[in-house]
PDB file of N, CA and C in Angstrom:
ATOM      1  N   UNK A   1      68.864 191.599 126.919  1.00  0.00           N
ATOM      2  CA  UNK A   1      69.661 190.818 125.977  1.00  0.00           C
ATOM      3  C   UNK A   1      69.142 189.394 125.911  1.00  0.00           C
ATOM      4  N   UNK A   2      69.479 188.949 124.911  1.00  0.00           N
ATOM      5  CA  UNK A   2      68.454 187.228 124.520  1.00  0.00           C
ATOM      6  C   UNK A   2      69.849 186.465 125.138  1.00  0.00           C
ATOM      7  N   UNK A   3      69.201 185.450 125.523  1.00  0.00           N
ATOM      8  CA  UNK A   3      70.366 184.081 125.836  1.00  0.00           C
ATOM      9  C   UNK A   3      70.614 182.813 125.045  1.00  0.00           C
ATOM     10  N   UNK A   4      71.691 182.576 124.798  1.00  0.00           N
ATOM     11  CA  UNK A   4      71.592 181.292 124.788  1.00  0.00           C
ATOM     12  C   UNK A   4      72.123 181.361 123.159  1.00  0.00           C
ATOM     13  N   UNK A   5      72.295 180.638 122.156  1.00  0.00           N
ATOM     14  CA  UNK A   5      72.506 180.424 120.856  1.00  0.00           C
ATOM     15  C   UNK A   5      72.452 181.673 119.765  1.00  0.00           C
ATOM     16  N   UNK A   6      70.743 181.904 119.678  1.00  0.00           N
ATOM     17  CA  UNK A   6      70.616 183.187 119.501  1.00  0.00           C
ATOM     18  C   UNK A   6      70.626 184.451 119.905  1.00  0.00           C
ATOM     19  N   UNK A   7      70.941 184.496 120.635  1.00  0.00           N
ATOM     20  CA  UNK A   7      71.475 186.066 121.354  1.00  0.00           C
ATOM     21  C   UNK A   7      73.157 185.873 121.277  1.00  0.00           C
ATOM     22  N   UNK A   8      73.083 184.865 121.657  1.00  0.00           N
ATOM     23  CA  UNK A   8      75.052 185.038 121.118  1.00  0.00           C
ATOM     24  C   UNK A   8      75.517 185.257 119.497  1.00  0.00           C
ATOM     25  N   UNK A   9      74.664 185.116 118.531  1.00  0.00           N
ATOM     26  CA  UNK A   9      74.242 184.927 116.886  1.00  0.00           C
ATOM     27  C   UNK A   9      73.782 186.403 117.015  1.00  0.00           C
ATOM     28  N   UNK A  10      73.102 186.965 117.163  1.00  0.00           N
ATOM     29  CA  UNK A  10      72.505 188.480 117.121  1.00  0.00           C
ATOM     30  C   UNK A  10      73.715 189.277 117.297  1.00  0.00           C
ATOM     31  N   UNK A  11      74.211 188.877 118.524  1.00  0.00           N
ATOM     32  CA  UNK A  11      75.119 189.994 118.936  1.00  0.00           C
ATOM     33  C   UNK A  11      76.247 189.792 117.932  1.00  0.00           C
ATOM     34  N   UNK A  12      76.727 188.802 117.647  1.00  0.00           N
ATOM     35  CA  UNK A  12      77.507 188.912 116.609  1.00  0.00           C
ATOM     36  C   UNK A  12      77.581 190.032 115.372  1.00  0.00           C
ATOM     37  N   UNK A  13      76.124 189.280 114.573  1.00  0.00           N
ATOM     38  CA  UNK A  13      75.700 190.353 113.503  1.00  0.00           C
ATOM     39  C   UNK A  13      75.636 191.666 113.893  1.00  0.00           C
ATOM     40  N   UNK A  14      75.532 191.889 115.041  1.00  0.00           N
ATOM     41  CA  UNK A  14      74.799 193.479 115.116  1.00  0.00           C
ATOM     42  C   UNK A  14      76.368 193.932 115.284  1.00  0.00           C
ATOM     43  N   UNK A  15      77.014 193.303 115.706  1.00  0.00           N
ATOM     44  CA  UNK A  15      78.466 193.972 115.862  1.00  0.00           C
ATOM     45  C   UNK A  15      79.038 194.171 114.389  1.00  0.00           C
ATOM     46  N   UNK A  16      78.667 192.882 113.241  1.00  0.00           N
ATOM     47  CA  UNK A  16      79.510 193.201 112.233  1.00  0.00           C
ATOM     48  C   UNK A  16      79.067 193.989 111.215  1.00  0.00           C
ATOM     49  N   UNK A  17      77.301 194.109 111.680  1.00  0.00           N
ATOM     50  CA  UNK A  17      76.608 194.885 110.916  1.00  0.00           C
ATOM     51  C   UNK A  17      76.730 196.448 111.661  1.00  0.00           C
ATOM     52  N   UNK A  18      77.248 196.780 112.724  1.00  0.00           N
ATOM     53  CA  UNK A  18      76.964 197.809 113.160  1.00  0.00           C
ATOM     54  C   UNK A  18      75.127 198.339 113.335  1.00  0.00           C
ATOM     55  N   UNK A  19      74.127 197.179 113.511  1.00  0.00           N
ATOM     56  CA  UNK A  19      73.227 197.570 113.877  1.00  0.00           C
ATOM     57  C   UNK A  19      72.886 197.364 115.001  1.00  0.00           C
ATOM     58  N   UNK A  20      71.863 197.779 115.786  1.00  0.00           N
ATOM     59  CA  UNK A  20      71.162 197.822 116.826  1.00  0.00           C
ATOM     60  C   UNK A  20      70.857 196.311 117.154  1.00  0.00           C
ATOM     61  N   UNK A  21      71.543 195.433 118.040  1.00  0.00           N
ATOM     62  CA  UNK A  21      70.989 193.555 118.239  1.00  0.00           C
ATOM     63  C   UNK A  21      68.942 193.836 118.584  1.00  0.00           C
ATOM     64  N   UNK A  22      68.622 195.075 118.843  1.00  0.00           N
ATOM     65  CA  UNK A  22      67.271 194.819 119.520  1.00  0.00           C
ATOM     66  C   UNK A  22      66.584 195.243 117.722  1.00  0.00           C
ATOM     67  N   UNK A  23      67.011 195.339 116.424  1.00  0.00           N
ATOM     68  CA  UNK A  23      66.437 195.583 115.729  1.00  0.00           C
ATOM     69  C   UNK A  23      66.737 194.273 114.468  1.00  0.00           C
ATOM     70  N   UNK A  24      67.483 193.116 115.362  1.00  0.00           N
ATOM     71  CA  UNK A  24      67.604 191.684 114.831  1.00  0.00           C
ATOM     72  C   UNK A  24      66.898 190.570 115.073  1.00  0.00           C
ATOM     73  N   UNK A  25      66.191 190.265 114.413  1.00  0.00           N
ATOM     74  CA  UNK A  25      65.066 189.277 114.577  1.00  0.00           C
ATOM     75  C   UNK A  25      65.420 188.044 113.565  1.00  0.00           C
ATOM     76  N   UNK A  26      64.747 186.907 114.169  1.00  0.00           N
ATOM     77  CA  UNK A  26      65.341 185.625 113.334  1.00  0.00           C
ATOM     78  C   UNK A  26      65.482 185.713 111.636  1.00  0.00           C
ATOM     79  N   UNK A  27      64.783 186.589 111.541  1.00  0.00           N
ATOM     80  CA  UNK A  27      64.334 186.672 109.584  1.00  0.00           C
ATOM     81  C   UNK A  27      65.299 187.854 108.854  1.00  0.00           C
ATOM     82  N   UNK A  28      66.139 188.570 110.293  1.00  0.00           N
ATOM     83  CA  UNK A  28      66.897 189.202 109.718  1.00  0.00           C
ATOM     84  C   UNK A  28      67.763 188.560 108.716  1.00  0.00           C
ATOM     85  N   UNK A  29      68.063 189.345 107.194  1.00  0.00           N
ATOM     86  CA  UNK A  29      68.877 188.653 105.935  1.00  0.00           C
ATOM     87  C   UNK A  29      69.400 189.669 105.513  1.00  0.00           C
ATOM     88  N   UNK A  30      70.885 189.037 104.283  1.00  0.00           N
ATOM     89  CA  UNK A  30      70.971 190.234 103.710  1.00  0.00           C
ATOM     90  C   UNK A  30      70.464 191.032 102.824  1.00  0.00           C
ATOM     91  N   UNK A  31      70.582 192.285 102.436  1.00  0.00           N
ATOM     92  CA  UNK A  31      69.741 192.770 101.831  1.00  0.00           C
ATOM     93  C   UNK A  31      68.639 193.539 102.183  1.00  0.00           C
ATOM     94  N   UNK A  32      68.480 193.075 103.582  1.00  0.00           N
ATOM     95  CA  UNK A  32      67.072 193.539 104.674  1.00  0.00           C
ATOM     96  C   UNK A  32      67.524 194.193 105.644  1.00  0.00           C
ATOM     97  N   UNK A  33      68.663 193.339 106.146  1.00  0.00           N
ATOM     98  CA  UNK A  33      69.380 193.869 107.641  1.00  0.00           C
ATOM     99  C   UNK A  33      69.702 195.146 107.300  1.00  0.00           C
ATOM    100  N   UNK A  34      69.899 196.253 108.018  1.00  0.00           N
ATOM    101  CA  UNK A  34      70.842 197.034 107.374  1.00  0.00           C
ATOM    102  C   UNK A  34      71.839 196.887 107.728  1.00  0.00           C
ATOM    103  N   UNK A  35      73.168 197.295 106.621  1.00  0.00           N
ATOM    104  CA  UNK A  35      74.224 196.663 106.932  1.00  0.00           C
ATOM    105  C   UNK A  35      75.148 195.370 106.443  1.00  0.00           C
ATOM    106  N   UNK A  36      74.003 194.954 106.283  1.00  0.00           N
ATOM    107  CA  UNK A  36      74.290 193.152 105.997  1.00  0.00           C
ATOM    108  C   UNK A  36      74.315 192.786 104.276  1.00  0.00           C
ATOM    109  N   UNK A  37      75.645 193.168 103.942  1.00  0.00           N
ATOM    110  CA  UNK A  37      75.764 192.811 102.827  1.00  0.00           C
ATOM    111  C   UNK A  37      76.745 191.308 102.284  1.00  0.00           C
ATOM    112  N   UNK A  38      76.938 191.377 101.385  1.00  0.00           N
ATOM    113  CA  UNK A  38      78.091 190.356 101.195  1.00  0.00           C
ATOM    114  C   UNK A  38      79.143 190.468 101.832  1.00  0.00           C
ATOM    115  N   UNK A  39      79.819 191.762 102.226  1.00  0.00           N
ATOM    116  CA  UNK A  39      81.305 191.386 102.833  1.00  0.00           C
ATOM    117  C   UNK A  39      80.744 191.261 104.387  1.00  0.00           C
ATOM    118  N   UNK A  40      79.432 191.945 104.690  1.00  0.00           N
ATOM    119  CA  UNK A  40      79.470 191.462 106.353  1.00  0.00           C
ATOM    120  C   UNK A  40      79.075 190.184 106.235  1.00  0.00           C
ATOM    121  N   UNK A  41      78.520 189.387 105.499  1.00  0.00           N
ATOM    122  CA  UNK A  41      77.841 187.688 105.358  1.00  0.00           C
ATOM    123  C   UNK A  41      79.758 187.364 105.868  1.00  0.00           C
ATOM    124  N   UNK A  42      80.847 187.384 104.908  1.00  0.00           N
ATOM    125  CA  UNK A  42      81.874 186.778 105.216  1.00  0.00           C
ATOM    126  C   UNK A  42      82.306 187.290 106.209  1.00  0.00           C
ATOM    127  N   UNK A  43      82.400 188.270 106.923  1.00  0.00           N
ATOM    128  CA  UNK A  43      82.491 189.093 108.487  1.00  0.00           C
ATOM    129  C   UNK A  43      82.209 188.035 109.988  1.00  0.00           C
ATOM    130  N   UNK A  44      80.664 187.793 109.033  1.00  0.00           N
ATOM    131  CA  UNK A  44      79.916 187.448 109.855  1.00  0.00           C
ATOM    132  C   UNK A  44      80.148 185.903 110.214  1.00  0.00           C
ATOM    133  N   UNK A  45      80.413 185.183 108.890  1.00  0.00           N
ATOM    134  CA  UNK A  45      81.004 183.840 109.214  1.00  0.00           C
ATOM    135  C   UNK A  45      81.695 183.429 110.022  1.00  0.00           C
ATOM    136  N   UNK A  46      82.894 184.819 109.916  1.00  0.00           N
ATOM    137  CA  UNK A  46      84.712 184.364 110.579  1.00  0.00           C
ATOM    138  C   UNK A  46      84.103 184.931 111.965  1.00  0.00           C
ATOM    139  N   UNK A  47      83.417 185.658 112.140  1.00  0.00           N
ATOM    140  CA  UNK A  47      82.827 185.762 113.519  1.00  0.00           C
ATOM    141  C   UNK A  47      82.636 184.701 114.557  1.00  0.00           C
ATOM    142  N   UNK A  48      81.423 183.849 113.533  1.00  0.00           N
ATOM    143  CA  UNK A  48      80.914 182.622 114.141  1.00  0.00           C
ATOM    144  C   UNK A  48      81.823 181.885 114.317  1.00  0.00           C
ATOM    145  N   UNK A  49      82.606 181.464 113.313  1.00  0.00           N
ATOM    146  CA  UNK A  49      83.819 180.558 113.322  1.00  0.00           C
ATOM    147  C   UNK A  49      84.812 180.579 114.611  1.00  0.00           C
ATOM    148  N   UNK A  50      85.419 181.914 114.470  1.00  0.00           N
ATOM    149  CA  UNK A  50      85.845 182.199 116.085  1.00  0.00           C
ATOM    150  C   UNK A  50      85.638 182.390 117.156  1.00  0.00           C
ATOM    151  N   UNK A  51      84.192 182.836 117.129  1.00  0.00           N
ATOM    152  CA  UNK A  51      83.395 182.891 118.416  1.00  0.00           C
ATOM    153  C   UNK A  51      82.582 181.768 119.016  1.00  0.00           C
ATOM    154  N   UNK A  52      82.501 180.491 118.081  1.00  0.00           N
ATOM    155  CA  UNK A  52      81.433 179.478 119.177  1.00  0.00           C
ATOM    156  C   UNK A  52      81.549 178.256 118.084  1.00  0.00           C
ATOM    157  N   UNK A  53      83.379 178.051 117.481  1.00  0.00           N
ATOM    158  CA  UNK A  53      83.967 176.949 117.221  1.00  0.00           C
ATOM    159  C   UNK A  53      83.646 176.017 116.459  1.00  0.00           C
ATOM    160  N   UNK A  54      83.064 176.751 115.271  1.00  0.00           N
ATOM    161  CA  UNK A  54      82.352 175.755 114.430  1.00  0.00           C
ATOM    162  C   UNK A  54      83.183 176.219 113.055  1.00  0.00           C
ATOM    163  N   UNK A  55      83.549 175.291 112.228  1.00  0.00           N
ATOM    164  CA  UNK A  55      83.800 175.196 110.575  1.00  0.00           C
ATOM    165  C   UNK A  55      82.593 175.320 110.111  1.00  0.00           C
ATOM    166  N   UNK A  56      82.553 176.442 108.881  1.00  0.00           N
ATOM    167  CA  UNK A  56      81.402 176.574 107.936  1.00  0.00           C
ATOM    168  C   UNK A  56      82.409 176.808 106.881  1.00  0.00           C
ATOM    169  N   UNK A  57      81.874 175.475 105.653  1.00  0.00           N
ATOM    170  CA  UNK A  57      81.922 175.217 104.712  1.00  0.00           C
ATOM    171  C   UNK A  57      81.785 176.333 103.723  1.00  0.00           C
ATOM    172  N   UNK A  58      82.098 176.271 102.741  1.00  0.00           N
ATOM    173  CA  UNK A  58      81.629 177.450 101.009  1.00  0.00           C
ATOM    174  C   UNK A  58      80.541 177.275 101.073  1.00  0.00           C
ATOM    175  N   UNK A  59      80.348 175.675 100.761  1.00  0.00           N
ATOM    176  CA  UNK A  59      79.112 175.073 100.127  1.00  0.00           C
ATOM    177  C   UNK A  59      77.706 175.173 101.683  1.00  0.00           C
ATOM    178  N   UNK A  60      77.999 175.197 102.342  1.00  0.00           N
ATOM    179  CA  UNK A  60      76.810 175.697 103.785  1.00  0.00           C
ATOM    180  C   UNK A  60      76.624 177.317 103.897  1.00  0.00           C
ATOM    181  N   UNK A  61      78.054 177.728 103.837  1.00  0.00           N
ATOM    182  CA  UNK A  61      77.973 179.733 103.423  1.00  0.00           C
ATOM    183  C   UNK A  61      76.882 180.398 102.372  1.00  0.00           C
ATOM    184  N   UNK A  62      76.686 178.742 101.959  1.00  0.00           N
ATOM    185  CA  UNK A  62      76.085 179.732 100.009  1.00  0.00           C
ATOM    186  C   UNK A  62      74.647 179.762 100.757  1.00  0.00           C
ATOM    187  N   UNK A  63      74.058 178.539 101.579  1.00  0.00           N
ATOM    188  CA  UNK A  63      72.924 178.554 101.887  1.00  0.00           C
ATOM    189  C   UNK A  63      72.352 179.052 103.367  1.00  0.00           C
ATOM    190  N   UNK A  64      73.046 179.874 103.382  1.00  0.00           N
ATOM    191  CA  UNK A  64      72.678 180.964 104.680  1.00  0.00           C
ATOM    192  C   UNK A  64      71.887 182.023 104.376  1.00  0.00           C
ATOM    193  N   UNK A  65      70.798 182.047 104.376  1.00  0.00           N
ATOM    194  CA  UNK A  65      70.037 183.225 103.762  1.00  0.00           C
ATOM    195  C   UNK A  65      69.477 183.918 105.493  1.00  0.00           C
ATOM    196  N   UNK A  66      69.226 183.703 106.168  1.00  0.00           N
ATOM    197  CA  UNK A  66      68.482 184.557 107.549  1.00  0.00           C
ATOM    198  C   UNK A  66      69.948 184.041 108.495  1.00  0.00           C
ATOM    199  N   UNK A  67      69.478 184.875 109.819  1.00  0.00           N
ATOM    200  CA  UNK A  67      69.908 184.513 110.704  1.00  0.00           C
ATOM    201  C   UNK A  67      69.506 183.425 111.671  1.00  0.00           C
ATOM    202  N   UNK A  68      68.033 182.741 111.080  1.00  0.00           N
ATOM    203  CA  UNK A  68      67.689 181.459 111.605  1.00  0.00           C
ATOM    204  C   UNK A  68      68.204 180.293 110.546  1.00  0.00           C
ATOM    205  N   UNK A  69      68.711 180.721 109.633  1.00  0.00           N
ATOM    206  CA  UNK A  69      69.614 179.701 109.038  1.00  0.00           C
ATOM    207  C   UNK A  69      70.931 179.528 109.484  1.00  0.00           C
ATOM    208  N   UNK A  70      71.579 180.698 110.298  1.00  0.00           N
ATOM    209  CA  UNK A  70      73.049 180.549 110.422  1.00  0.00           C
ATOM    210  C   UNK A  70      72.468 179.791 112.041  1.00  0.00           C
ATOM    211  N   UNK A  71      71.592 180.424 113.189  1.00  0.00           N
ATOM    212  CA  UNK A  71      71.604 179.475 114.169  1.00  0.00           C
ATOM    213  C   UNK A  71      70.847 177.782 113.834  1.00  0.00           C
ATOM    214  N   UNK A  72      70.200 177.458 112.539  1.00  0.00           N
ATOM    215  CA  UNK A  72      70.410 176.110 112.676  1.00  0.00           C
ATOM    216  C   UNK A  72      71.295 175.354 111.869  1.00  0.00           C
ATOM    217  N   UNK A  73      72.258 175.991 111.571  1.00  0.00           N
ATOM    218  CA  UNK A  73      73.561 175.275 110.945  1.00  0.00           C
ATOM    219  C   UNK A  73      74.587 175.479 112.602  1.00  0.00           C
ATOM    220  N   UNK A  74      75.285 176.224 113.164  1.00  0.00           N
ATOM    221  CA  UNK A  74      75.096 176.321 113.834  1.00  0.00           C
ATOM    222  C   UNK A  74      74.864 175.192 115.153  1.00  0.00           C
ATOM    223  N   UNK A  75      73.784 175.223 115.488  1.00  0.00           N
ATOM    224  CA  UNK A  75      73.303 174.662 116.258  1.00  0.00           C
ATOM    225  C   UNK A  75      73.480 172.654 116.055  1.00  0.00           C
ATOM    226  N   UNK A  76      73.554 172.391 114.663  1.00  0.00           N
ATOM    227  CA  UNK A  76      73.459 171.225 114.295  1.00  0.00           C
ATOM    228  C   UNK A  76      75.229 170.758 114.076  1.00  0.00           C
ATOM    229  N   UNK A  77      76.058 171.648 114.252  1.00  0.00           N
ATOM    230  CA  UNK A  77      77.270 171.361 114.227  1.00  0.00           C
ATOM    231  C   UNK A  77      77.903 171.328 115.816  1.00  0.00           C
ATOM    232  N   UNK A  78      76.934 171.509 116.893  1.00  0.00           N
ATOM    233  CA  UNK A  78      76.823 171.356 118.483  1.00  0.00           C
ATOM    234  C   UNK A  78      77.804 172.573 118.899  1.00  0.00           C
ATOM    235  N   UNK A  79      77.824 173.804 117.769  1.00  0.00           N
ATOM    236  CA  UNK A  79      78.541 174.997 118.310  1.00  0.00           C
ATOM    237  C   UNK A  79      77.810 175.565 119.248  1.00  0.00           C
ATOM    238  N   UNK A  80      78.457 176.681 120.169  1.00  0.00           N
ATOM    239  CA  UNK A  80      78.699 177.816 121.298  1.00  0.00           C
ATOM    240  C   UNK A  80      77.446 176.934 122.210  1.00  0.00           C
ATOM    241  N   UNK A  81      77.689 175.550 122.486  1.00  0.00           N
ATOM    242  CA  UNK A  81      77.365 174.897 123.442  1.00  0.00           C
ATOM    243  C   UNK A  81      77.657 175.013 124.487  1.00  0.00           C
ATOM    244  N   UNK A  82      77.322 175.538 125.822  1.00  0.00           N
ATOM    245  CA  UNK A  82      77.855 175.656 127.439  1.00  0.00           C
ATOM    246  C   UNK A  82      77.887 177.096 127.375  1.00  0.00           C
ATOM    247  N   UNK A  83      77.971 177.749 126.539  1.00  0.00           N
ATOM    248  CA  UNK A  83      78.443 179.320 126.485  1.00  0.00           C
ATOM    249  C   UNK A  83      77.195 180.147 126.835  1.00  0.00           C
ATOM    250  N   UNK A  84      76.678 181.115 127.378  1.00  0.00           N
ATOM    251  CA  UNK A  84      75.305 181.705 127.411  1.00  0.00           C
ATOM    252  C   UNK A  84      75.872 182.930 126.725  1.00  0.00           C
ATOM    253  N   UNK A  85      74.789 183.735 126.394  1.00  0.00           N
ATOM    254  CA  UNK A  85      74.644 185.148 125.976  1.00  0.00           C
ATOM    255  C   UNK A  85      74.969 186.139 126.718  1.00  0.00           C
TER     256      UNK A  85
END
């Protein structure tokens, strides 16, 4: 299992996507992921939101295209800081 920011971000998705976290890689998106459509993108938000205490905006939601976009939004809002994977 990965540590740290992104592995806590993987496991998320793979839970709301119901995919495999070892078949999630930073470039995973929707459309690509399997799974990962529009209602898991909003799944996936309220995930983050509750899981590692960060507000995401409409207007930051719209520009989430990978999962290395959601860990550097994310990351720049000083969420699931202290927490490991």
């Amino acid at each position: 299992m990965q540590d740290g920011l992104y592995g806590r971000l993987a496991a998320l998705l793979s839970d709301v996507c119901g995919t495999p976290v070892s078949s999630i890689g930073p470039d995973a998106a929707p459309g690509v992921t399997p799974g990962w459509d529009s209602v898991a993108t909003l799944s996936f938000i309220a995930a983050v939101e509750d899981e590692l205490g960060v507000a995401i905006t409409t207007a930051e939601s719209m520009a989430i295209r990978s999962l290395a976009d959601m860990e550097r939004l994310v990351a720049a809002k000083g969420g699931g800081a202290g927490g490991g994977g």
